[in-house]
PDB file of N, CA and C in Angstrom:
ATOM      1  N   UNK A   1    -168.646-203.069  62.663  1.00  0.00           N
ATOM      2  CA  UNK A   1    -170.009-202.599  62.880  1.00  0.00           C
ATOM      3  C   UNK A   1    -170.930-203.821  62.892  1.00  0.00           C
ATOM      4  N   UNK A   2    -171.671-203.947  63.782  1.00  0.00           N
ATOM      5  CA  UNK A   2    -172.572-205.130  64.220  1.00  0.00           C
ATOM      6  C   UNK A   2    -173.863-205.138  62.938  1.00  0.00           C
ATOM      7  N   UNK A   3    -174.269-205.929  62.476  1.00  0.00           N
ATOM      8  CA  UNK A   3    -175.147-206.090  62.016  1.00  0.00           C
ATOM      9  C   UNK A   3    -176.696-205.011  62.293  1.00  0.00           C
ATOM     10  N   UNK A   4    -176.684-204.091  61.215  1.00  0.00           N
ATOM     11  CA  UNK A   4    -178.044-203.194  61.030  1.00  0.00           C
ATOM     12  C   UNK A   4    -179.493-203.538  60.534  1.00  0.00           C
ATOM     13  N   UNK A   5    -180.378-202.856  61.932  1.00  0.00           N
ATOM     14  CA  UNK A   5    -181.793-203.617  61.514  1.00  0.00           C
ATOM     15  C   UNK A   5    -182.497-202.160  60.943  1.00  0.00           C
ATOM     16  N   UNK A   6    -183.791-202.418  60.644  1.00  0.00           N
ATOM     17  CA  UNK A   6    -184.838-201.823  60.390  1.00  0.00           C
ATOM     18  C   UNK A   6    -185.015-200.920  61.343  1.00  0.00           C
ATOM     19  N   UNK A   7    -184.883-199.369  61.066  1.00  0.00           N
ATOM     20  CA  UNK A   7    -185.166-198.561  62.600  1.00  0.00           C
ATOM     21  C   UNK A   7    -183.884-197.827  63.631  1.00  0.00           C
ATOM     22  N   UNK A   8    -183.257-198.169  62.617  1.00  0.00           N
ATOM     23  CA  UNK A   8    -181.851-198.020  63.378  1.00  0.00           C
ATOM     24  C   UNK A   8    -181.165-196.652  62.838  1.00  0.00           C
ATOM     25  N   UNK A   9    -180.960-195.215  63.400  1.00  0.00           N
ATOM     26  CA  UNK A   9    -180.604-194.394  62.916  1.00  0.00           C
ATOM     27  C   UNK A   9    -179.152-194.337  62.931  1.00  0.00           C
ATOM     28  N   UNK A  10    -178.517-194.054  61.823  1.00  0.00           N
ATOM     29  CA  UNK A  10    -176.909-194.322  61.496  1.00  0.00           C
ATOM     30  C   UNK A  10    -176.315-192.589  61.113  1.00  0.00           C
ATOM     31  N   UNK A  11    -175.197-192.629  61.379  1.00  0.00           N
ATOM     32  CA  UNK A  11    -174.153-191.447  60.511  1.00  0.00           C
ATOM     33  C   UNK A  11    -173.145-192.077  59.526  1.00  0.00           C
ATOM     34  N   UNK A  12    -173.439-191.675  57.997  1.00  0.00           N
ATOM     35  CA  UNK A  12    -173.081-192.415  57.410  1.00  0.00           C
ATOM     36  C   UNK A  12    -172.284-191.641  56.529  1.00  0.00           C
ATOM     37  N   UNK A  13    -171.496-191.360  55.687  1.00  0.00           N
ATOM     38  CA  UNK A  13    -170.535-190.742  54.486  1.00  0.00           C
ATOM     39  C   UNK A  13    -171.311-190.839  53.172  1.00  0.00           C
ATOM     40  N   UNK A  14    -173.046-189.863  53.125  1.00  0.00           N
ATOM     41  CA  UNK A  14    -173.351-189.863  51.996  1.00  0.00           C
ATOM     42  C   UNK A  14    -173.113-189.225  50.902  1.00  0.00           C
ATOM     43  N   UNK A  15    -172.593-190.069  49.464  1.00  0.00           N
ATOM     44  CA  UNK A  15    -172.148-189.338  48.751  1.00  0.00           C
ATOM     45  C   UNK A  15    -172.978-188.518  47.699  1.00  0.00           C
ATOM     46  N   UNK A  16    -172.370-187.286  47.348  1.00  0.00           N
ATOM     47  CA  UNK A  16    -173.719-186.774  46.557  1.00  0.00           C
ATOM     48  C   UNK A  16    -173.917-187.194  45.084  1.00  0.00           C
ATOM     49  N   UNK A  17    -175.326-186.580  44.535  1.00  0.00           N
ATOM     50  CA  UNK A  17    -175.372-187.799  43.283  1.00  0.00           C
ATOM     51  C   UNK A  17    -173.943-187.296  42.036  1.00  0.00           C
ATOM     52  N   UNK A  18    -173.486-186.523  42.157  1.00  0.00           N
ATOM     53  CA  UNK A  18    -172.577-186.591  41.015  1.00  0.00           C
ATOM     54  C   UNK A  18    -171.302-187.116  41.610  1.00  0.00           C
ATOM     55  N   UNK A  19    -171.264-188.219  42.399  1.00  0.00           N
ATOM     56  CA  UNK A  19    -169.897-188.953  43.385  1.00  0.00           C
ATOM     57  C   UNK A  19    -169.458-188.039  43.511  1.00  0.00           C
ATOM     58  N   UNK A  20    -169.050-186.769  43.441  1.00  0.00           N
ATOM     59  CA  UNK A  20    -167.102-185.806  43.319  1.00  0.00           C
ATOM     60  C   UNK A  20    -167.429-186.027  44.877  1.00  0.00           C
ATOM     61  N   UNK A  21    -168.044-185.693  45.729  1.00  0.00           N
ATOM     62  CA  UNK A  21    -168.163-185.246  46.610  1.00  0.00           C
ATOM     63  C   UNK A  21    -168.942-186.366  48.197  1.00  0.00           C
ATOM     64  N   UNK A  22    -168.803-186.200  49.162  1.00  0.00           N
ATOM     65  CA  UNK A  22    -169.714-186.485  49.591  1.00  0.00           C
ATOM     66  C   UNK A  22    -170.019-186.112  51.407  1.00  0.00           C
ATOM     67  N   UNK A  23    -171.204-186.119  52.019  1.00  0.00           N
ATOM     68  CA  UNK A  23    -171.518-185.319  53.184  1.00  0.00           C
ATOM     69  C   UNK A  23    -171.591-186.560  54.964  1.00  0.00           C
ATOM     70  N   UNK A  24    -171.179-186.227  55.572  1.00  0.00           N
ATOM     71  CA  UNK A  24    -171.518-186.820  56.671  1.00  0.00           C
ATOM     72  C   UNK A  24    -173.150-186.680  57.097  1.00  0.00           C
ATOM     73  N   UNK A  25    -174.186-187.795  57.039  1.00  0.00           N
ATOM     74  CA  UNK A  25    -175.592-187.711  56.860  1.00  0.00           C
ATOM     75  C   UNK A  25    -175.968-188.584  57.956  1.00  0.00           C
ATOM     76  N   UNK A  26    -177.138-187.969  58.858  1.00  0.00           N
ATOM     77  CA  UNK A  26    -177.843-189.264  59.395  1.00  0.00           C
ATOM     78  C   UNK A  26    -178.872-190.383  58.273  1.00  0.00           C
ATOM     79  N   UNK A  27    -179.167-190.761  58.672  1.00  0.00           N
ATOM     80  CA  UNK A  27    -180.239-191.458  57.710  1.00  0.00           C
ATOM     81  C   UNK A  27    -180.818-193.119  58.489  1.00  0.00           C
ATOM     82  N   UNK A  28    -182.115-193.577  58.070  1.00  0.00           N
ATOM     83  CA  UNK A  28    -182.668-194.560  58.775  1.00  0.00           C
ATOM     84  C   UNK A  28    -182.450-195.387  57.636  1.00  0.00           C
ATOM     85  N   UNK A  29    -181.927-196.779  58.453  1.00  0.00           N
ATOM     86  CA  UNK A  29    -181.868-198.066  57.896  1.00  0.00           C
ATOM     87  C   UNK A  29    -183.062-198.833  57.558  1.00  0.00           C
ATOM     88  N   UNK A  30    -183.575-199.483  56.413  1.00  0.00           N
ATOM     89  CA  UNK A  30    -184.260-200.384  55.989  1.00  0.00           C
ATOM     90  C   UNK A  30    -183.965-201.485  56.076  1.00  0.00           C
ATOM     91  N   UNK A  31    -183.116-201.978  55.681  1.00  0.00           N
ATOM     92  CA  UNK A  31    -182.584-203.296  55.759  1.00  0.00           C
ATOM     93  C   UNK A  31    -181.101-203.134  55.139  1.00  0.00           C
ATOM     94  N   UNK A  32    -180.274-204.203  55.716  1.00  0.00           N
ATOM     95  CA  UNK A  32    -178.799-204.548  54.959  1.00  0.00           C
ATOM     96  C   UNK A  32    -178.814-205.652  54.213  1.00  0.00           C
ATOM     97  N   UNK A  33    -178.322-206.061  53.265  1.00  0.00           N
ATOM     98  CA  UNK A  33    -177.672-207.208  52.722  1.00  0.00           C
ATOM     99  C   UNK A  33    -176.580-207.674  51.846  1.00  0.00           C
ATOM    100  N   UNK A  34    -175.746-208.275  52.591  1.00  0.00           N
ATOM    101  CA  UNK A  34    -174.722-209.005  52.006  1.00  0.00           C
ATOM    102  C   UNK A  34    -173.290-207.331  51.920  1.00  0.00           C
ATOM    103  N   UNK A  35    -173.513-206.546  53.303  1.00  0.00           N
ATOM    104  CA  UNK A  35    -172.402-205.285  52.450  1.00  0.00           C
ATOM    105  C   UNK A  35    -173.566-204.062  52.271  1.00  0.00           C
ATOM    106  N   UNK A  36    -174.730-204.588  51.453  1.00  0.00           N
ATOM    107  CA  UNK A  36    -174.929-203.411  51.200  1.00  0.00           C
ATOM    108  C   UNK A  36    -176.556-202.682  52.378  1.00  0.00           C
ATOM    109  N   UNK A  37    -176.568-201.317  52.485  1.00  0.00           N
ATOM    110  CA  UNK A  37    -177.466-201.169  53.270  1.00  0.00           C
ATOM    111  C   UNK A  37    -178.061-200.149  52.715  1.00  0.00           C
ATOM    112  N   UNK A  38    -179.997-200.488  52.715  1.00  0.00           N
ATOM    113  CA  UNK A  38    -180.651-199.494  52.031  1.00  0.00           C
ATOM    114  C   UNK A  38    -181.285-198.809  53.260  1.00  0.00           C
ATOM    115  N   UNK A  39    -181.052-197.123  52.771  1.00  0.00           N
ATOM    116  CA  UNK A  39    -181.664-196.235  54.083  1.00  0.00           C
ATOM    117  C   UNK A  39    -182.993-195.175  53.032  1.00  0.00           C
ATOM    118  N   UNK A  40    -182.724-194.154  54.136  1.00  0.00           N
ATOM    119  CA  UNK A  40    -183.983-192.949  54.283  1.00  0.00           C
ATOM    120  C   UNK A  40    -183.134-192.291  54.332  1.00  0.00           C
ATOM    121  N   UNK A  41    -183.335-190.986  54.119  1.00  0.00           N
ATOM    122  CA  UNK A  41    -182.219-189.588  54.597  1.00  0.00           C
ATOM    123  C   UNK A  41    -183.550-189.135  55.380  1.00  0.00           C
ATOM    124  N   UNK A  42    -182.609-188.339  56.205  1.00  0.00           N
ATOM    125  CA  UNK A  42    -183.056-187.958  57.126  1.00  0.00           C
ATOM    126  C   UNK A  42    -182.675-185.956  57.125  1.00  0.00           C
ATOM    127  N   UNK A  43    -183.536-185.070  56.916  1.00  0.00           N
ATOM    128  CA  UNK A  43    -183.316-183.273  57.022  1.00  0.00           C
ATOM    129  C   UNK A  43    -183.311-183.211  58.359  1.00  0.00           C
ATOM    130  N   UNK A  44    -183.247-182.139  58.648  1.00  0.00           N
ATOM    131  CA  UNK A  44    -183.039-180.879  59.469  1.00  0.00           C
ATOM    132  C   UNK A  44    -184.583-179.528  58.997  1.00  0.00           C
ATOM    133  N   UNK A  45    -184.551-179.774  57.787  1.00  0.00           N
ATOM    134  CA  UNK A  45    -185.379-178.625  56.995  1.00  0.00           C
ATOM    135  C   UNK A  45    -186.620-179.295  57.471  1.00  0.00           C
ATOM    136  N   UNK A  46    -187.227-178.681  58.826  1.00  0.00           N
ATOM    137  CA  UNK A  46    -188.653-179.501  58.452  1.00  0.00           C
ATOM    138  C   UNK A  46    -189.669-178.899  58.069  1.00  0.00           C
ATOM    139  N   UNK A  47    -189.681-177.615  56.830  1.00  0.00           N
ATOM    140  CA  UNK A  47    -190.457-177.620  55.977  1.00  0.00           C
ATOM    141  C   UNK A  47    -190.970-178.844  54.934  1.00  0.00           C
ATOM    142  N   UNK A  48    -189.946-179.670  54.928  1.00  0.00           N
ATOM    143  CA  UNK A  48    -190.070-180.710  53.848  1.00  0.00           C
ATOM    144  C   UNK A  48    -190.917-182.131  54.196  1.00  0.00           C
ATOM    145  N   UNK A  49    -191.338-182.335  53.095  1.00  0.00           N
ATOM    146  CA  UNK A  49    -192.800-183.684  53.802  1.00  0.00           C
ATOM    147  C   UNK A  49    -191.781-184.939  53.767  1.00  0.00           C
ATOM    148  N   UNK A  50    -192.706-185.643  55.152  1.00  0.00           N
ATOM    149  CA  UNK A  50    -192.254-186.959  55.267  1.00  0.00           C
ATOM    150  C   UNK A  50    -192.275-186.745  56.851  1.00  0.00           C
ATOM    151  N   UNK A  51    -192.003-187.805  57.773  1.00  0.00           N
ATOM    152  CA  UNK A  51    -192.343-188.383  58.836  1.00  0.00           C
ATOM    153  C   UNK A  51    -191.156-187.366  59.865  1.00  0.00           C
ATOM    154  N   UNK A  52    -192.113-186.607  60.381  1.00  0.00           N
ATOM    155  CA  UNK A  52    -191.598-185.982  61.929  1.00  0.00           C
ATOM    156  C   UNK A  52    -190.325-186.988  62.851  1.00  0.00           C
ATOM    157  N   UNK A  53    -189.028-185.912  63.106  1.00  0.00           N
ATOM    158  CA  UNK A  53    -188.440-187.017  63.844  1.00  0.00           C
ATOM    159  C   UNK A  53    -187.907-185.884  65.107  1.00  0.00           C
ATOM    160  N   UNK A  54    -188.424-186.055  66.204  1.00  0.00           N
ATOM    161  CA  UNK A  54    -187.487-185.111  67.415  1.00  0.00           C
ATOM    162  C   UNK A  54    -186.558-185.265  67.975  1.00  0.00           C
ATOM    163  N   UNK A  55    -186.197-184.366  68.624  1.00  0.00           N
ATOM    164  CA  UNK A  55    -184.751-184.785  69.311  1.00  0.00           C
ATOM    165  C   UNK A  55    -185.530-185.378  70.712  1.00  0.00           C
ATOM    166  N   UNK A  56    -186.799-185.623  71.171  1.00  0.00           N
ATOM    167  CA  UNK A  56    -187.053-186.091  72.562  1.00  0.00           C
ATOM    168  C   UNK A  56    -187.061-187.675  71.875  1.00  0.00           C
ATOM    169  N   UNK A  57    -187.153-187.657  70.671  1.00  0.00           N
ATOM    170  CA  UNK A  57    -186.620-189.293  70.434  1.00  0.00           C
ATOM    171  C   UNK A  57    -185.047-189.533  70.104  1.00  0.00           C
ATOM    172  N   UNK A  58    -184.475-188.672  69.970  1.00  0.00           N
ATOM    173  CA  UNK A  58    -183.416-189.205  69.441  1.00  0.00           C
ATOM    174  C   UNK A  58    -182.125-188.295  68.618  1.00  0.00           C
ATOM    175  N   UNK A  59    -183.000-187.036  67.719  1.00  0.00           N
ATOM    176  CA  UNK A  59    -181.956-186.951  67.112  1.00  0.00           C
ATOM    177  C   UNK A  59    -181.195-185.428  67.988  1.00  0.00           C
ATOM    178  N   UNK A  60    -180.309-184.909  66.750  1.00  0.00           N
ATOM    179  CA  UNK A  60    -179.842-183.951  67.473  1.00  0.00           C
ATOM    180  C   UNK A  60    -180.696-182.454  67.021  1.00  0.00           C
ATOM    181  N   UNK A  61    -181.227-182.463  66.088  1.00  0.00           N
ATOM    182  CA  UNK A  61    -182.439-181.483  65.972  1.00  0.00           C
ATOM    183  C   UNK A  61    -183.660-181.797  65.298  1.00  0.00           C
ATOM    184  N   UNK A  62    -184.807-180.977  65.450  1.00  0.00           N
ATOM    185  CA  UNK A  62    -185.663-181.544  64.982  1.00  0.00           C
ATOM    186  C   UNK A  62    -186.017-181.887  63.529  1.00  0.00           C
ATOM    187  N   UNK A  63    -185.918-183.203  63.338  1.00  0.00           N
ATOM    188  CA  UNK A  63    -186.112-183.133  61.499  1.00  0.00           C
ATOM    189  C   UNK A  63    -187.367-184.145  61.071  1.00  0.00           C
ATOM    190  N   UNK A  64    -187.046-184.449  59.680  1.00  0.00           N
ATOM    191  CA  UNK A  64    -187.807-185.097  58.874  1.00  0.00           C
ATOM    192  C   UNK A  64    -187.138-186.333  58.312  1.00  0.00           C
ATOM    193  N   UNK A  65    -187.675-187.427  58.551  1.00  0.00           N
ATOM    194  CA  UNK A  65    -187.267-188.543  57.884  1.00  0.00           C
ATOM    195  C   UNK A  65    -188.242-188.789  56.313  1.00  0.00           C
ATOM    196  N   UNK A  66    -186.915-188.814  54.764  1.00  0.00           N
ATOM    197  CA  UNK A  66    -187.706-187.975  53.764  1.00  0.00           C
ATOM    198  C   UNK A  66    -188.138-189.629  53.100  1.00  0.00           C
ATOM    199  N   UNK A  67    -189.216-190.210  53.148  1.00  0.00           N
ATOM    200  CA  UNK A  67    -189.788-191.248  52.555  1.00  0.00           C
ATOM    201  C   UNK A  67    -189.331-191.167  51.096  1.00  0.00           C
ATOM    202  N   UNK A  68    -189.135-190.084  50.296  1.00  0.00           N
ATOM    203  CA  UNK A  68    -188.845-189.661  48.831  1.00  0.00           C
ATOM    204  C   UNK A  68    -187.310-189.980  48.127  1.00  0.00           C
ATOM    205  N   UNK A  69    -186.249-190.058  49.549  1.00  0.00           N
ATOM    206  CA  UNK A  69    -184.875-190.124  49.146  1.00  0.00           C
ATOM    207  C   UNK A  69    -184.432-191.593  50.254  1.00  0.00           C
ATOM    208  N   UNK A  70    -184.412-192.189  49.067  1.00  0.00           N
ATOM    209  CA  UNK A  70    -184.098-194.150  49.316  1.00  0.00           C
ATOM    210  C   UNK A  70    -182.962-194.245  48.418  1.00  0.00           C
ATOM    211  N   UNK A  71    -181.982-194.970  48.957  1.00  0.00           N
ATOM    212  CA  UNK A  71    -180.438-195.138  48.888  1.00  0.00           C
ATOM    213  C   UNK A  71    -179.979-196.038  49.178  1.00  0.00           C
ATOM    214  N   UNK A  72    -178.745-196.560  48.212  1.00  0.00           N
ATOM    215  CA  UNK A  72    -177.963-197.837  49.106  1.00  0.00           C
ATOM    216  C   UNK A  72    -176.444-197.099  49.221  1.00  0.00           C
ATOM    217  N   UNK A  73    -176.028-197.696  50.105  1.00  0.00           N
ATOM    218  CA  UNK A  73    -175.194-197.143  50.916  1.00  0.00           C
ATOM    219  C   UNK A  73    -174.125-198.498  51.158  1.00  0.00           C
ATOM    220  N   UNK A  74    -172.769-198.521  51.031  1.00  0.00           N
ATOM    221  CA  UNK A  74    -172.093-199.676  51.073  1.00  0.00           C
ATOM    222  C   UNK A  74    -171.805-199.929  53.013  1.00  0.00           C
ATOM    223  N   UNK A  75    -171.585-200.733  53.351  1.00  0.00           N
ATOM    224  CA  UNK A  75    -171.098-200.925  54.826  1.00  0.00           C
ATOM    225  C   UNK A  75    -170.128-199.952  55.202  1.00  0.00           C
ATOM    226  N   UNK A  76    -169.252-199.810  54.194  1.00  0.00           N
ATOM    227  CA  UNK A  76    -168.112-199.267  55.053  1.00  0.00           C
ATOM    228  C   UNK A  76    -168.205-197.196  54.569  1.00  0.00           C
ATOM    229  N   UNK A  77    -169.500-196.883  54.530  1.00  0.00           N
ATOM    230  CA  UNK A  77    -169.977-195.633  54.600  1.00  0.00           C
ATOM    231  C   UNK A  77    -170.353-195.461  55.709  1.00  0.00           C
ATOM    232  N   UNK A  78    -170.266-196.330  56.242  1.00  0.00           N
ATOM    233  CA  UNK A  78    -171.344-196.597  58.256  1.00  0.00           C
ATOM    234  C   UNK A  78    -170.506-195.473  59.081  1.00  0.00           C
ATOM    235  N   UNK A  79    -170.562-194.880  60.235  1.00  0.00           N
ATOM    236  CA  UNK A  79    -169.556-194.315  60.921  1.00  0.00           C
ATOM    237  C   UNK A  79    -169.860-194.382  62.183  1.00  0.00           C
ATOM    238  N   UNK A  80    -171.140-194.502  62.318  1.00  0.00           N
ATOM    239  CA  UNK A  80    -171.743-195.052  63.703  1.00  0.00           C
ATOM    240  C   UNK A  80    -172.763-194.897  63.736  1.00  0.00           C
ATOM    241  N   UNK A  81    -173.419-196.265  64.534  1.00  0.00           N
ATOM    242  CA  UNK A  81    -175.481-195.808  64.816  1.00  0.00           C
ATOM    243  C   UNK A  81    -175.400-195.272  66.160  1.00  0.00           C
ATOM    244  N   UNK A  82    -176.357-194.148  65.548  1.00  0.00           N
ATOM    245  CA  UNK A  82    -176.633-193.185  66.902  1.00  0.00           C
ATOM    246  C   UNK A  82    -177.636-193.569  67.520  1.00  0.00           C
ATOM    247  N   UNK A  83    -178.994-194.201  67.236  1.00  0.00           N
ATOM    248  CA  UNK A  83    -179.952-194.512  67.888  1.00  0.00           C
ATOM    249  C   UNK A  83    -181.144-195.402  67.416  1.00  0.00           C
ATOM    250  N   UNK A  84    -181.900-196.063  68.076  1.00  0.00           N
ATOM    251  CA  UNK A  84    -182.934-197.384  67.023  1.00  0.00           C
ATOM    252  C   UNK A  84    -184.438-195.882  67.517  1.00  0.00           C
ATOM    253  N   UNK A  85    -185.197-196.422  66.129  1.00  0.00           N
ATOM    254  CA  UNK A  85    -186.484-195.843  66.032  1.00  0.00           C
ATOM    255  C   UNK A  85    -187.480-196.731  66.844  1.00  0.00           C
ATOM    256  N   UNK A  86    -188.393-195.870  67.785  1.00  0.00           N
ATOM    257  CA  UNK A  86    -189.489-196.743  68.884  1.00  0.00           C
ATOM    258  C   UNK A  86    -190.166-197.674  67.021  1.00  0.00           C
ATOM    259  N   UNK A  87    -190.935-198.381  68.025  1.00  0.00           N
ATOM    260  CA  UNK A  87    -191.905-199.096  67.138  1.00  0.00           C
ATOM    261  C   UNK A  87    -193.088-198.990  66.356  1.00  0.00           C
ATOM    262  N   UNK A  88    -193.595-197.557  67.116  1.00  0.00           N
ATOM    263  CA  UNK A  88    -194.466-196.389  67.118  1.00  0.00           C
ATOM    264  C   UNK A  88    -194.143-196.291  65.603  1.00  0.00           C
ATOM    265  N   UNK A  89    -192.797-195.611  65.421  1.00  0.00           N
ATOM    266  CA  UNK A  89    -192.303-194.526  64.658  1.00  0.00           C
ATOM    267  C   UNK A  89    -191.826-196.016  63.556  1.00  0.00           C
ATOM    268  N   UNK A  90    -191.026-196.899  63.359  1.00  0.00           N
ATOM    269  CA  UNK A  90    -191.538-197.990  62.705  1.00  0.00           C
ATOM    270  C   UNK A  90    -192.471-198.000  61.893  1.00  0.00           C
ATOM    271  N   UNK A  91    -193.568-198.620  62.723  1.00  0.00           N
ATOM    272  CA  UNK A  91    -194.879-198.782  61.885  1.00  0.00           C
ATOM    273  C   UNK A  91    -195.395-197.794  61.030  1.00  0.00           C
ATOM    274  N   UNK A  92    -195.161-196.981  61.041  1.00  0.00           N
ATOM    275  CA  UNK A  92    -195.812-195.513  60.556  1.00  0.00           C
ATOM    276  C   UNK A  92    -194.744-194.794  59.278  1.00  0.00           C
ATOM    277  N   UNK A  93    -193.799-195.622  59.534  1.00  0.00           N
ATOM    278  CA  UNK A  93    -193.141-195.773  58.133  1.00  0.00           C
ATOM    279  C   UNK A  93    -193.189-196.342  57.433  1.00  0.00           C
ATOM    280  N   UNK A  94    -193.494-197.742  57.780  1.00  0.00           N
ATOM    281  CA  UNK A  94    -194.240-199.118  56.996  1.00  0.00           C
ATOM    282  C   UNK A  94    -195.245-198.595  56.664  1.00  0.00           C
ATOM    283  N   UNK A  95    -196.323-198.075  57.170  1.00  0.00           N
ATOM    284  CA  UNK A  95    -197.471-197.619  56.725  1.00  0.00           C
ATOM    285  C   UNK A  95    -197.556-196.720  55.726  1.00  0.00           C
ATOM    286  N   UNK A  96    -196.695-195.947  55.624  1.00  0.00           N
ATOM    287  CA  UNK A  96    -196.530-194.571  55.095  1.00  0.00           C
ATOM    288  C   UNK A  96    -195.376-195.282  53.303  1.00  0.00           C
ATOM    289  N   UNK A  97    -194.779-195.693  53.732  1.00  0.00           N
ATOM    290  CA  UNK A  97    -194.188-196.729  52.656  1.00  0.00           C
ATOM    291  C   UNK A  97    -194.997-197.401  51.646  1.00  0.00           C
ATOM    292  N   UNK A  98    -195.534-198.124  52.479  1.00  0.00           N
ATOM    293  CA  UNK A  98    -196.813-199.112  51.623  1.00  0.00           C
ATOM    294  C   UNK A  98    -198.190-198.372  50.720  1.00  0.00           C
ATOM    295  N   UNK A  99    -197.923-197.481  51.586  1.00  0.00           N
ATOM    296  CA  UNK A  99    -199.300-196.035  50.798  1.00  0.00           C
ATOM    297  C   UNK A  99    -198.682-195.393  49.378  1.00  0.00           C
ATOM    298  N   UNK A 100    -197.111-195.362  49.724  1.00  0.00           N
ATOM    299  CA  UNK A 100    -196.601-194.472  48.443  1.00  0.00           C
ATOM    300  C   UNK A 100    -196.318-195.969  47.180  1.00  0.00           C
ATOM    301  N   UNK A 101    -196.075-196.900  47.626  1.00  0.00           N
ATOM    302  CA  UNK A 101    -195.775-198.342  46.468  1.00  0.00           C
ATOM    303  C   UNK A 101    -196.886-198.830  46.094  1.00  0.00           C
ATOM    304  N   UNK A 102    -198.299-198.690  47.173  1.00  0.00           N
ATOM    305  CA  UNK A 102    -199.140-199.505  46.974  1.00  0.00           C
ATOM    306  C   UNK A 102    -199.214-200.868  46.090  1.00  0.00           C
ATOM    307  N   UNK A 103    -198.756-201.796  46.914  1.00  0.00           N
ATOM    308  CA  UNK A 103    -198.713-203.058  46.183  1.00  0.00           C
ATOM    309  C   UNK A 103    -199.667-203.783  46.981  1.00  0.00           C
TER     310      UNK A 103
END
């Protein structure tokens, strides 16, 4: 698997929090390092808050990318990137990021 940027939507083998188990998940990449890669999960439920994602961008239904559920994820959970986020949709996570840390 080629090196993962910022924006990059992946299918990954997330495991759930009590390990026994774990789910095949999309989720957006933040950054990788060294092995390890921190994402976003990404619903289906889009009752739930956090950043609109469609399938005329990308996915396979319409969901929510959940700003609330941040994760690291080892490399070899990767299974394939399905698609990179416009720049639009980027920024507006940075933005939306920086509002909830405010630093």
């Amino acid at each position: 698997m080629p090196n993962l940027k910022f924006g990059d939507v992946i299918l990954a083998e997330i495991p759930f929090i009590n390990l026994n188990q774990s789910k095949k998940r999309p989720t957006v990449v933040l950054f990788e390092e060294k092995g390890n890669i921190i994402v976003m999960g990404i619903t289906s439920n889009t009752a739930m808050k956090g950043i609109p994602l469609s399938k005329k961008e990308g996915a396979l239904l319409d969901s929510i990318i959940k700003l609330n559920y941040i994760f690291t994820i080892d490399k070899t959970e990767v299974i394939k990137k399905l698609f990179s986020l416009s720049d639009k949709k980027k920024k507006l996570i940075c933005k939306e990021l920086n509002q909830l840390i405010s630093c």
